[in-house]
Each structure stands twice: as C-alpha cells, then as structure tokens.
PDB file of N, CA and C in Angstrom:
ATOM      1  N   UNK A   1      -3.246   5.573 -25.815  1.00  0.00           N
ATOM      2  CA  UNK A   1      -4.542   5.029 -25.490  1.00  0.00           C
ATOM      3  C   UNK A   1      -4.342   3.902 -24.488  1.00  0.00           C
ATOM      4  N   UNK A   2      -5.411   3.647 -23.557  1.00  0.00           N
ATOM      5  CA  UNK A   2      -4.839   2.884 -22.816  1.00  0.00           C
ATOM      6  C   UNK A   2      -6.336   2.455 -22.077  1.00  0.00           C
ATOM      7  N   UNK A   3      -6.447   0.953 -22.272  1.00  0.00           N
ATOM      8  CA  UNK A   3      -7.731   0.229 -21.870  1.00  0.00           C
ATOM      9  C   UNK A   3      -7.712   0.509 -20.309  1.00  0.00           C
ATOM     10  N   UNK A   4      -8.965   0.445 -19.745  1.00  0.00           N
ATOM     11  CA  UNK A   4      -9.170   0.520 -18.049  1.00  0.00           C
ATOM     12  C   UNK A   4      -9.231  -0.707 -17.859  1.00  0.00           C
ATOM     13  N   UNK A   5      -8.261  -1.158 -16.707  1.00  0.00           N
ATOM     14  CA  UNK A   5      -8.761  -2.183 -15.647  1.00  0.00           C
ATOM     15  C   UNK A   5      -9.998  -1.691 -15.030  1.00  0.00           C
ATOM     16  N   UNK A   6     -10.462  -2.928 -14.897  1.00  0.00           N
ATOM     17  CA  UNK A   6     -11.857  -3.382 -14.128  1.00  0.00           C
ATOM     18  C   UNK A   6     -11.853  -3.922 -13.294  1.00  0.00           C
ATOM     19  N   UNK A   7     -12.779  -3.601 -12.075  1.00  0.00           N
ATOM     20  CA  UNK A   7     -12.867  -4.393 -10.769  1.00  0.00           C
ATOM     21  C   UNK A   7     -14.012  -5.714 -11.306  1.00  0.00           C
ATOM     22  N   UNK A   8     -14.067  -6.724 -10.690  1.00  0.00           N
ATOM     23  CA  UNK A   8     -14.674  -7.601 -10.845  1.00  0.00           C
ATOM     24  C   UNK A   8     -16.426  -6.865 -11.111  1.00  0.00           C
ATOM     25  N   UNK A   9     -16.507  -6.259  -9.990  1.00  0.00           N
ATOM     26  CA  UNK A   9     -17.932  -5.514  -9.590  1.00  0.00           C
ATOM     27  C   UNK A   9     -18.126  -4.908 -11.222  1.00  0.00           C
ATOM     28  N   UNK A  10     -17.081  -3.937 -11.887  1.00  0.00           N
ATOM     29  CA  UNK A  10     -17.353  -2.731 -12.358  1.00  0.00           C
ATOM     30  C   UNK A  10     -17.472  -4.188 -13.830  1.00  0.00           C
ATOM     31  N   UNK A  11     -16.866  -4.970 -14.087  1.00  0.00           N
ATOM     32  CA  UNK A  11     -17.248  -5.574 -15.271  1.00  0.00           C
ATOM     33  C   UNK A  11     -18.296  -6.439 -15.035  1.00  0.00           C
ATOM     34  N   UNK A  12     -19.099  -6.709 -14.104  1.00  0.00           N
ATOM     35  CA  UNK A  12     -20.512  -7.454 -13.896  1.00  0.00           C
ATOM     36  C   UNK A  12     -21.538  -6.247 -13.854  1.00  0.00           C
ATOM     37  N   UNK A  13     -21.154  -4.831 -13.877  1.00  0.00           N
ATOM     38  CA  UNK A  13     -21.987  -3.879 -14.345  1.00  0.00           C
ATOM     39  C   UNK A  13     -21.774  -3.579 -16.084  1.00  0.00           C
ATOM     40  N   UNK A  14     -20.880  -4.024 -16.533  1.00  0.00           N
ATOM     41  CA  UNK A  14     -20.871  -3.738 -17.629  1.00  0.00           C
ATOM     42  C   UNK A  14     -21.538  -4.593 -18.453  1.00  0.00           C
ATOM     43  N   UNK A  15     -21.498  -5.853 -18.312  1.00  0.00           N
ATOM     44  CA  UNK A  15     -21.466  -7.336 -18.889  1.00  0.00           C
ATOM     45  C   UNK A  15     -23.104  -7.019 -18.807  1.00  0.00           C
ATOM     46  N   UNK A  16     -23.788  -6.726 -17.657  1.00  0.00           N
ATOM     47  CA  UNK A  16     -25.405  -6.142 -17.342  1.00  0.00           C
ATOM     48  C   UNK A  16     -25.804  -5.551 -18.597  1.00  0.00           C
ATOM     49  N   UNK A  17     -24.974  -3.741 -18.498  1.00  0.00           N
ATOM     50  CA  UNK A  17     -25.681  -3.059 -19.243  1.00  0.00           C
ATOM     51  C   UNK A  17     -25.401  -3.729 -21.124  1.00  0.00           C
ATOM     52  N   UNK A  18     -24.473  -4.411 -21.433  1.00  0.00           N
ATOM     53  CA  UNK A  18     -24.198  -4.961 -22.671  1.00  0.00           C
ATOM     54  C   UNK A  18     -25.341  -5.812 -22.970  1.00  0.00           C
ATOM     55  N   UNK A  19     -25.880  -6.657 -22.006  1.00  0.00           N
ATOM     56  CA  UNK A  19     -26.969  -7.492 -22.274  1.00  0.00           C
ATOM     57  C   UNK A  19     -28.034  -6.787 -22.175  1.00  0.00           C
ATOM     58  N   UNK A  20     -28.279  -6.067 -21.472  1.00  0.00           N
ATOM     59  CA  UNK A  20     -29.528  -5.356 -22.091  1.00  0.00           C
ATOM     60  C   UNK A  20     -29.677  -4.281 -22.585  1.00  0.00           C
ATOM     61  N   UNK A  21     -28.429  -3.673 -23.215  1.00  0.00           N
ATOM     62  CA  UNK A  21     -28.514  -2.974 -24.642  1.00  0.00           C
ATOM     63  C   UNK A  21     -28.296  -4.139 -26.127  1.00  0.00           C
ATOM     64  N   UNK A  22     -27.343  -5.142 -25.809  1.00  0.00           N
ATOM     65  CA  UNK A  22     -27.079  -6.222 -26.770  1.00  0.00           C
ATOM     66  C   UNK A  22     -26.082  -5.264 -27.788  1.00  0.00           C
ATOM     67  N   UNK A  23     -25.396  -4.996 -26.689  1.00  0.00           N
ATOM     68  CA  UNK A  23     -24.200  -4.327 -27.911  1.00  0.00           C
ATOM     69  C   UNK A  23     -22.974  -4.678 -26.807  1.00  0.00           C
ATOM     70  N   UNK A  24     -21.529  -4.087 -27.021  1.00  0.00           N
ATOM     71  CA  UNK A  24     -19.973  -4.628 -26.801  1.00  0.00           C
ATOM     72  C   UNK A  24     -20.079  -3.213 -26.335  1.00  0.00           C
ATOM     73  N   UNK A  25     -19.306  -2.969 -25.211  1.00  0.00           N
ATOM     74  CA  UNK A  25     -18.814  -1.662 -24.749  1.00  0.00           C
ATOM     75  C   UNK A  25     -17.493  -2.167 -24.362  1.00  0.00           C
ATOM     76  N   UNK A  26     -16.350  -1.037 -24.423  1.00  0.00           N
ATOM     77  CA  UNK A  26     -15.146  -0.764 -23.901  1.00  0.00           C
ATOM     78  C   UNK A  26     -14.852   0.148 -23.276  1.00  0.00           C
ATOM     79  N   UNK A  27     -13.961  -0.099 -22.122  1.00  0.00           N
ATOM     80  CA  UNK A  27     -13.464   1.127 -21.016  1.00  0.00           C
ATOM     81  C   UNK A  27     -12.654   1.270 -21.399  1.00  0.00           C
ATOM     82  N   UNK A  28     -12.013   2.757 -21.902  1.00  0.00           N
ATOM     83  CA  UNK A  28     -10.929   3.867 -22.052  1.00  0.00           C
ATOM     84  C   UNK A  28     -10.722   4.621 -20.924  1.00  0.00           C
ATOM     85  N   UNK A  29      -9.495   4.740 -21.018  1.00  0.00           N
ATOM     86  CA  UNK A  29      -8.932   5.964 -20.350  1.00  0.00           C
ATOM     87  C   UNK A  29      -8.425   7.185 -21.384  1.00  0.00           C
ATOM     88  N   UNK A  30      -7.807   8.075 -20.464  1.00  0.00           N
ATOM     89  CA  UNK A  30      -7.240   9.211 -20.934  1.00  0.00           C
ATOM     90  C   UNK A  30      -7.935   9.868 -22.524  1.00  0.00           C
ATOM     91  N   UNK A  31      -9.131  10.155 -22.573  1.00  0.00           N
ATOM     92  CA  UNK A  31      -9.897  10.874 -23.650  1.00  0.00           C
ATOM     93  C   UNK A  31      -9.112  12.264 -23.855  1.00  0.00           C
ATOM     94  N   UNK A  32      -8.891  12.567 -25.035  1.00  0.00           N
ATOM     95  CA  UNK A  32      -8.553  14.018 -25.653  1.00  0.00           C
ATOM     96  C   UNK A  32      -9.399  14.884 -25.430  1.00  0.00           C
ATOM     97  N   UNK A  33      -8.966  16.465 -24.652  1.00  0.00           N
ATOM     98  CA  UNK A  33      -9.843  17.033 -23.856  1.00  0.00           C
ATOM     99  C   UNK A  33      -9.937  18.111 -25.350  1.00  0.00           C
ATOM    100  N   UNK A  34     -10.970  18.089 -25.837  1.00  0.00           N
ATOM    101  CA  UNK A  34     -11.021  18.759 -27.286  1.00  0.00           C
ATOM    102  C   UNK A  34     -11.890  19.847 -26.938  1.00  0.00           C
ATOM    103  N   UNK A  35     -11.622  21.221 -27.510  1.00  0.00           N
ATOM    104  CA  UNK A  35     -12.532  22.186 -27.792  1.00  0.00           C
ATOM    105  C   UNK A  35     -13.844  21.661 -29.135  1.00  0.00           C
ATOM    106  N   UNK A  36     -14.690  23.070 -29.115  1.00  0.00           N
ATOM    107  CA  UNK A  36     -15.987  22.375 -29.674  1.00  0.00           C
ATOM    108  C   UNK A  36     -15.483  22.831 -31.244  1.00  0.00           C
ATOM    109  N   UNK A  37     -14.563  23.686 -31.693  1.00  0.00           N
ATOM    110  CA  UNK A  37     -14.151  23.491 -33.022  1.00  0.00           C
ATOM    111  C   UNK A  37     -13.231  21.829 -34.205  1.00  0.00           C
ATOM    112  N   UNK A  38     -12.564  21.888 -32.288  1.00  0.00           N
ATOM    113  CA  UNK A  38     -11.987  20.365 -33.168  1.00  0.00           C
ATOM    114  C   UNK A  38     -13.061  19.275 -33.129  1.00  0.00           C
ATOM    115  N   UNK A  39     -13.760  19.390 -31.795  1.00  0.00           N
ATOM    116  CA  UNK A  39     -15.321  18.160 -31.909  1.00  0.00           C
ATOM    117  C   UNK A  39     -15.698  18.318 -33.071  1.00  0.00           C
ATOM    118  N   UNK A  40     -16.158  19.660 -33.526  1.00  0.00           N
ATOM    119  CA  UNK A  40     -17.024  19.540 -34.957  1.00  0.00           C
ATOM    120  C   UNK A  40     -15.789  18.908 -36.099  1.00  0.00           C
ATOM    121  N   UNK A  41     -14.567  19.319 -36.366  1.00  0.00           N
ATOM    122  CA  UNK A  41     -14.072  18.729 -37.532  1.00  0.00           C
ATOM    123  C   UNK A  41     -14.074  17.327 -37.533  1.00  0.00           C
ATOM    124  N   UNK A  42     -14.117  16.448 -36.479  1.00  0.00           N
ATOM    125  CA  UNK A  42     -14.058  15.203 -35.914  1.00  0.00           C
ATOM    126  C   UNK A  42     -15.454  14.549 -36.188  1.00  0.00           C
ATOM    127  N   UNK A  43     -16.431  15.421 -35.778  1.00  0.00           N
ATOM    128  CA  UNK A  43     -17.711  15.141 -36.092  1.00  0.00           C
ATOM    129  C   UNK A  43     -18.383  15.093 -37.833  1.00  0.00           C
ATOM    130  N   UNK A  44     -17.668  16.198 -38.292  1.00  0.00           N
ATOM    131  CA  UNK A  44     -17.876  16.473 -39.858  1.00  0.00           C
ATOM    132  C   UNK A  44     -17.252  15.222 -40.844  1.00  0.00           C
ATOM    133  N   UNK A  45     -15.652  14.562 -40.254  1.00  0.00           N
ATOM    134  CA  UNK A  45     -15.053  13.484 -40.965  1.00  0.00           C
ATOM    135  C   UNK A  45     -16.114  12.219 -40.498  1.00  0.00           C
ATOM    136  N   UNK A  46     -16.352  11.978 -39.323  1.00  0.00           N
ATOM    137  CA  UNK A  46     -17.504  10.911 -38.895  1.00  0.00           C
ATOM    138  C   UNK A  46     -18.375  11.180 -39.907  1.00  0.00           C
ATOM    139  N   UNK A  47     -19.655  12.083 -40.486  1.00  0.00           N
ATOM    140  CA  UNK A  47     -20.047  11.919 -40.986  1.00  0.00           C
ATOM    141  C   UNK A  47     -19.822  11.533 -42.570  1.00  0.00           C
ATOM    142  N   UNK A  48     -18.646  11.850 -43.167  1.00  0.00           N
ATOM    143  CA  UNK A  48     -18.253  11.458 -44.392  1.00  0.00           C
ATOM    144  C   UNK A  48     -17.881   9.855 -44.372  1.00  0.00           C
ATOM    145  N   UNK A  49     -17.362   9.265 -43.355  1.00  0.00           N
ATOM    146  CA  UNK A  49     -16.787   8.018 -43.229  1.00  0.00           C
ATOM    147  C   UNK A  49     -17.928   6.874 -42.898  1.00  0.00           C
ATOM    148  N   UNK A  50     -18.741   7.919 -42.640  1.00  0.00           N
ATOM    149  CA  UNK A  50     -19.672   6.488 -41.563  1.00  0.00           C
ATOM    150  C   UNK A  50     -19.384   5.897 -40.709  1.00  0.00           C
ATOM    151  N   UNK A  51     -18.669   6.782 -39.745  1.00  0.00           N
ATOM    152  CA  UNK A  51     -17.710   5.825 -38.713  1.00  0.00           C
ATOM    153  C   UNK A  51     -17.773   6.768 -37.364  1.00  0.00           C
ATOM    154  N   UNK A  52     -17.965   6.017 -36.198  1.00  0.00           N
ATOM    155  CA  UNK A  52     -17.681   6.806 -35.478  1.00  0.00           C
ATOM    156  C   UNK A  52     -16.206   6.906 -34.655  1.00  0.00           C
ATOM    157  N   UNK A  53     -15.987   7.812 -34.771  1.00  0.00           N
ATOM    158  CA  UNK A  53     -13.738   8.085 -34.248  1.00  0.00           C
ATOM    159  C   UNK A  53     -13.947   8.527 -32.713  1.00  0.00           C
ATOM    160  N   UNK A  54     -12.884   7.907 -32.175  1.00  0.00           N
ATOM    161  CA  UNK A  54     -12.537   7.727 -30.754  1.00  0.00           C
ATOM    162  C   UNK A  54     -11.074   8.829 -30.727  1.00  0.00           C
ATOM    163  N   UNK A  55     -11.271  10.073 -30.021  1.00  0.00           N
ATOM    164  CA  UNK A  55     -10.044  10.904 -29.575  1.00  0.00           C
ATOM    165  C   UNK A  55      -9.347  10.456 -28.203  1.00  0.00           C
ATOM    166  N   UNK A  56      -7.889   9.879 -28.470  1.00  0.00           N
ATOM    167  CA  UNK A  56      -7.106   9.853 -27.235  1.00  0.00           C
ATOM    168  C   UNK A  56      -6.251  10.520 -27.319  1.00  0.00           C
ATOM    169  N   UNK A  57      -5.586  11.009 -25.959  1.00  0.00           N
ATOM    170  CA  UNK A  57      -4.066  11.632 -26.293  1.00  0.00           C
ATOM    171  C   UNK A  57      -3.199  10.474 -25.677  1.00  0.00           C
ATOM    172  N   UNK A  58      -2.121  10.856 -26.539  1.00  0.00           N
ATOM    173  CA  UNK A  58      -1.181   9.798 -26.516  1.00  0.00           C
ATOM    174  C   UNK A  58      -0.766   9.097 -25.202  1.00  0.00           C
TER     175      UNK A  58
END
C-alpha cells in the first residue's frame, strides 16, 4: 500500500472538497484490480463488520 504524493494544487483541491463534505479523505495508490466475485465476498464481510475494507496489492 502506498500513500500518493500530492502536488500543492492537488491537496488545496482536496482540503476544498473535505470542507465541504466535512469528512477526511486519503490518496492511495496501487488499488487491487478485483473481479466482481471477490468485490462481493469483500462486500458481504463489510457488511458483517460494519466496516468499510480498503483492497491493495502489495
């Protein structure tokens, strides 16, 4: 997993949309390119946990 650098620009667009949603966002890289069978098992444990899970590949 591995956080994105930000250009100055691209985190004064972020810092924007955070304030006027009033929530924390984070930039990722490299997302796990998942078929829609593993989405759903991923999706099915989210719903038991109450949580929502973030897929990276290593």
């Amino acid at each position: 997993m591995q956080v994105k650098e930000l250009t100055p620009e691209e985190i004064a667009a972020v810092q924007e949309l955070e304030k006027e949603l009033g929530v924390v966002l984070v930039a990722y890289t490299r997302y796990a390119d998942l078929d829609e069978k593993e989405l759903e098992k991923i999706q099915d444990l989210e719903k038991k946990l109450g949580a929502t899970l973030l897929a990276f590949n290593p």
